[in-house]
C-alpha atoms as a PDB file:
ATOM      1  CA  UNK A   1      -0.505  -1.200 -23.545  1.00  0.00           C
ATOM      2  CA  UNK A   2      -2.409   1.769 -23.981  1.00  0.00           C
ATOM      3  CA  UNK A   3      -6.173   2.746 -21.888  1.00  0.00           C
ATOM      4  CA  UNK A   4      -7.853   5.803 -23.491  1.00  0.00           C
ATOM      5  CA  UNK A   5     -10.394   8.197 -21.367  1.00  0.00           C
ATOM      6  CA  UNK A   6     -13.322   9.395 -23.371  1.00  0.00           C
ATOM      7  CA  UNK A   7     -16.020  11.878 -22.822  1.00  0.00           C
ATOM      8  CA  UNK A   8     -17.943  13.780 -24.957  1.00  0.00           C
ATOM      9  CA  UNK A   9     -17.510  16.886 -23.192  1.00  0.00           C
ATOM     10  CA  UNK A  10     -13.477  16.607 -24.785  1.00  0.00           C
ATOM     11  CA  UNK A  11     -10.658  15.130 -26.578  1.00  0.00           C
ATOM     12  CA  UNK A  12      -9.657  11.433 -25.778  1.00  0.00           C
ATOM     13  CA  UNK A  13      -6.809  10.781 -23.102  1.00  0.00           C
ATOM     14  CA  UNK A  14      -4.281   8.572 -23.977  1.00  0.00           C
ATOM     15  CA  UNK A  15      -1.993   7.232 -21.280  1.00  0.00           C
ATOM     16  CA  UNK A  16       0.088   3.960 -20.229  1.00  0.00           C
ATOM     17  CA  UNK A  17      -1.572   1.330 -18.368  1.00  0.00           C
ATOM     18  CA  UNK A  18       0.446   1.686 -15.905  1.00  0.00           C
ATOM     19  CA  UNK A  19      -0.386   5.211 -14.924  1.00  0.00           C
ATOM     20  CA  UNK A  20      -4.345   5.027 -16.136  1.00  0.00           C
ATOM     21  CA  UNK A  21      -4.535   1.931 -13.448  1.00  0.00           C
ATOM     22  CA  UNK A  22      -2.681   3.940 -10.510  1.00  0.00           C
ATOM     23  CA  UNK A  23      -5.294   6.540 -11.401  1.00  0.00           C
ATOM     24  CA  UNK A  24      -8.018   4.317 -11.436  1.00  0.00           C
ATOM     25  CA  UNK A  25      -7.335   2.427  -8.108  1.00  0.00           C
ATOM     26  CA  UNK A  26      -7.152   6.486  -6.449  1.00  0.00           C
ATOM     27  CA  UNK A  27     -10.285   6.933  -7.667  1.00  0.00           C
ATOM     28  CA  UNK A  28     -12.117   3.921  -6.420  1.00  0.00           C
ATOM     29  CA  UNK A  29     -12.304   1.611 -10.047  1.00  0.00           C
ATOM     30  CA  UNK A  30     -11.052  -1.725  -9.902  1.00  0.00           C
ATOM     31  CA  UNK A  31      -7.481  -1.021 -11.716  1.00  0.00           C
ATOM     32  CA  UNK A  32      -7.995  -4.982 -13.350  1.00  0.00           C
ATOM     33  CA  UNK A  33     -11.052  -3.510 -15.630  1.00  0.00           C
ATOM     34  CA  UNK A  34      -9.722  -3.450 -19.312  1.00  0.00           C
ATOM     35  CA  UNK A  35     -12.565  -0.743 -19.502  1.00  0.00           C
ATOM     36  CA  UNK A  36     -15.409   1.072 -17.363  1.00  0.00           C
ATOM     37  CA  UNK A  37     -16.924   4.552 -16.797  1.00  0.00           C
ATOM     38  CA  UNK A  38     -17.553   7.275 -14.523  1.00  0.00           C
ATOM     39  CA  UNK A  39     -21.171   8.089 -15.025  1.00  0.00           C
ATOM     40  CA  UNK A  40     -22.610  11.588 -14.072  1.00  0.00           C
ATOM     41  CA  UNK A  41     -23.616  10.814 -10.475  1.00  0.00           C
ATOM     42  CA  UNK A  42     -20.249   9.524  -9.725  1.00  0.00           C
ATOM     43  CA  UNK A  43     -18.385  12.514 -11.333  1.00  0.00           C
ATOM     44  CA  UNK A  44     -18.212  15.079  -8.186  1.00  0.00           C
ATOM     45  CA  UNK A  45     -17.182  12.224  -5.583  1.00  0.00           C
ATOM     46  CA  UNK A  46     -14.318  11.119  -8.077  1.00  0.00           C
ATOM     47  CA  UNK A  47     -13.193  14.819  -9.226  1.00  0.00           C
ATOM     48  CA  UNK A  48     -12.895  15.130  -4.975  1.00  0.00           C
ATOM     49  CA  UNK A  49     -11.157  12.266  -4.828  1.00  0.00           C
ATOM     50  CA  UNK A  50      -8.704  13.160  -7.574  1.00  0.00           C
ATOM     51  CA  UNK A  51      -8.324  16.689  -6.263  1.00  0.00           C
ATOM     52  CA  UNK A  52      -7.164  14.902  -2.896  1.00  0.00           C
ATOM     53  CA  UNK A  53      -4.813  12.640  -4.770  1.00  0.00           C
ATOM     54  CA  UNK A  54      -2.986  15.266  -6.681  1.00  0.00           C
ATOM     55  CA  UNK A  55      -2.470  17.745  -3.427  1.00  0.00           C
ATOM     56  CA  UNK A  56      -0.995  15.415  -1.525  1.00  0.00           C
ATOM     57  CA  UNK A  57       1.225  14.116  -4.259  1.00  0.00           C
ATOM     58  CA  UNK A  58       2.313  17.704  -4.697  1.00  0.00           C
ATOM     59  CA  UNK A  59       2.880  18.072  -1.073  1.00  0.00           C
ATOM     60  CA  UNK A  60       4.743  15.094  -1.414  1.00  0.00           C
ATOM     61  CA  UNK A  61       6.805  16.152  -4.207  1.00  0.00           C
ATOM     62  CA  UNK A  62       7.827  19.672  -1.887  1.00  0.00           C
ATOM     63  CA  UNK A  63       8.866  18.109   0.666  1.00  0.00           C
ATOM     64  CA  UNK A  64      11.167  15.410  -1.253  1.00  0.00           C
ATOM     65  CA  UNK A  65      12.592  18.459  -3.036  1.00  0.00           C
ATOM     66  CA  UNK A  66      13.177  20.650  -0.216  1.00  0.00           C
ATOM     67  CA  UNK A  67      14.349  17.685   1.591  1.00  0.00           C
ATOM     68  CA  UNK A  68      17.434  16.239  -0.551  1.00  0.00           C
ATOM     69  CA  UNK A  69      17.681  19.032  -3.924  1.00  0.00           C
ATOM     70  CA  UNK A  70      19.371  17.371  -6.896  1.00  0.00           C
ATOM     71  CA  UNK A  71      22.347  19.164  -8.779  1.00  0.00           C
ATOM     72  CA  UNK A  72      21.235  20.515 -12.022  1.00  0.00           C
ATOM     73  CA  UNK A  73      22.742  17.705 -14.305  1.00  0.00           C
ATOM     74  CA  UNK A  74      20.314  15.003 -12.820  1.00  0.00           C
ATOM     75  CA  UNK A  75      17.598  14.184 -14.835  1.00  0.00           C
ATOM     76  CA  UNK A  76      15.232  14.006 -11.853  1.00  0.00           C
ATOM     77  CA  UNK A  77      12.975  11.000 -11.173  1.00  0.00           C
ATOM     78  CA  UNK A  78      10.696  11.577 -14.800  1.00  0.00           C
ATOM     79  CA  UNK A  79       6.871  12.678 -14.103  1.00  0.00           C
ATOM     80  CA  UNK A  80       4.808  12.479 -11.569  1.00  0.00           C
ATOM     81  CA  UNK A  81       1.208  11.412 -10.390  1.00  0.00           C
ATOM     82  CA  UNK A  82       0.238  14.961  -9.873  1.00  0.00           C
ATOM     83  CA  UNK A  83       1.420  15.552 -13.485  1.00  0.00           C
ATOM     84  CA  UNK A  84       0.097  12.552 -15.117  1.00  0.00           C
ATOM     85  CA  UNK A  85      -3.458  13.515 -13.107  1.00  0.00           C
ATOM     86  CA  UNK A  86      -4.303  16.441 -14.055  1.00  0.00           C
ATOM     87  CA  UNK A  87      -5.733  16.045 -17.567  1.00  0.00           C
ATOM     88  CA  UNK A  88      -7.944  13.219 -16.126  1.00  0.00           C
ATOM     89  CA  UNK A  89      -9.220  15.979 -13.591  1.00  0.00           C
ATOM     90  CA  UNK A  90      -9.549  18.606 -16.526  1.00  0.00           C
ATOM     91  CA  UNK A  91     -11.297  15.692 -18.156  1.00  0.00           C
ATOM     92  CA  UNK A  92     -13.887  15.446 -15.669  1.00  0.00           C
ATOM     93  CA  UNK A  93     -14.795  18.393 -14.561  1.00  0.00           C
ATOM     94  CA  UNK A  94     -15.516  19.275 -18.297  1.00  0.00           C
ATOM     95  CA  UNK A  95     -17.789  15.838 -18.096  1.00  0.00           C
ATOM     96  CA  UNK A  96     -19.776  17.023 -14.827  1.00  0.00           C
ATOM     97  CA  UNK A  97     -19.829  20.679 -16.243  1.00  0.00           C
ATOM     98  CA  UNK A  98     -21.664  19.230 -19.130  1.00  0.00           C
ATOM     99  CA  UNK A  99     -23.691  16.017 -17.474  1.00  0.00           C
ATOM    100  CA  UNK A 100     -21.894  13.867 -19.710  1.00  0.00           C
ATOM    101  CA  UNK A 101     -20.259  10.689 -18.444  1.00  0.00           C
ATOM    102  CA  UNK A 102     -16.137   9.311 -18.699  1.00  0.00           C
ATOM    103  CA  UNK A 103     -15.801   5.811 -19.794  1.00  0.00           C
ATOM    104  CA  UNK A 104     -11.993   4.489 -20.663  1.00  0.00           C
ATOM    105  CA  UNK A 105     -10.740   1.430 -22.421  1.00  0.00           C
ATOM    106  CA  UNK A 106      -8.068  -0.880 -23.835  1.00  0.00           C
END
């Protein structure tokens, strides 16, 4: 199943369920909500929260890789939070630059 972000202030975000409810539960949404939004008082506290997420996902990511590094034929483990995160973030900072709020969806 698919959950779309919207906003006004640009184009929808399509992800897996999967991914959109790991993102959701970071940023304080009950991840069981087939939809919901982020209205424009709520924007800065979750684009801080996200910003958290990601960083330490990254940091994360730096030390795994330093840690064991993987011979160039593996495929690697596929994509990460930080990866999968940062169009949401891009998503609502454009909301908050433009007081407009981000609601997703099944």
């Amino acid at each position: 199943m698919l959950i779309t972000f919207k906003s006004a202030a640009s184009g929808d975000l399509i992800t897996f369920e999967k991914n959109a409810r790991q993102m959701l539960e970071v940023l304080g949404k009950d991840r069981d909500d087939g939809q919901g939004i982020f209205t424009v008082e709520q924007l800065p506290a979750a684009i801080a929260c996200l910003r958290r997420a990601i960083a330490d996902d990254v940091a994360t990511y730096i030390v795994k890789a330093a840690a064991a590094p993987q011979p160039i034929a593996d495929e690697g483990e596929g994509v990460s939070f930080h990866q999968r995160a940062v169009p949401l973030l891009d998503m609502l900072e454009r909301a908050a630059a433009d007081g407009v709020p981000v609601t997703w969806g099944v």
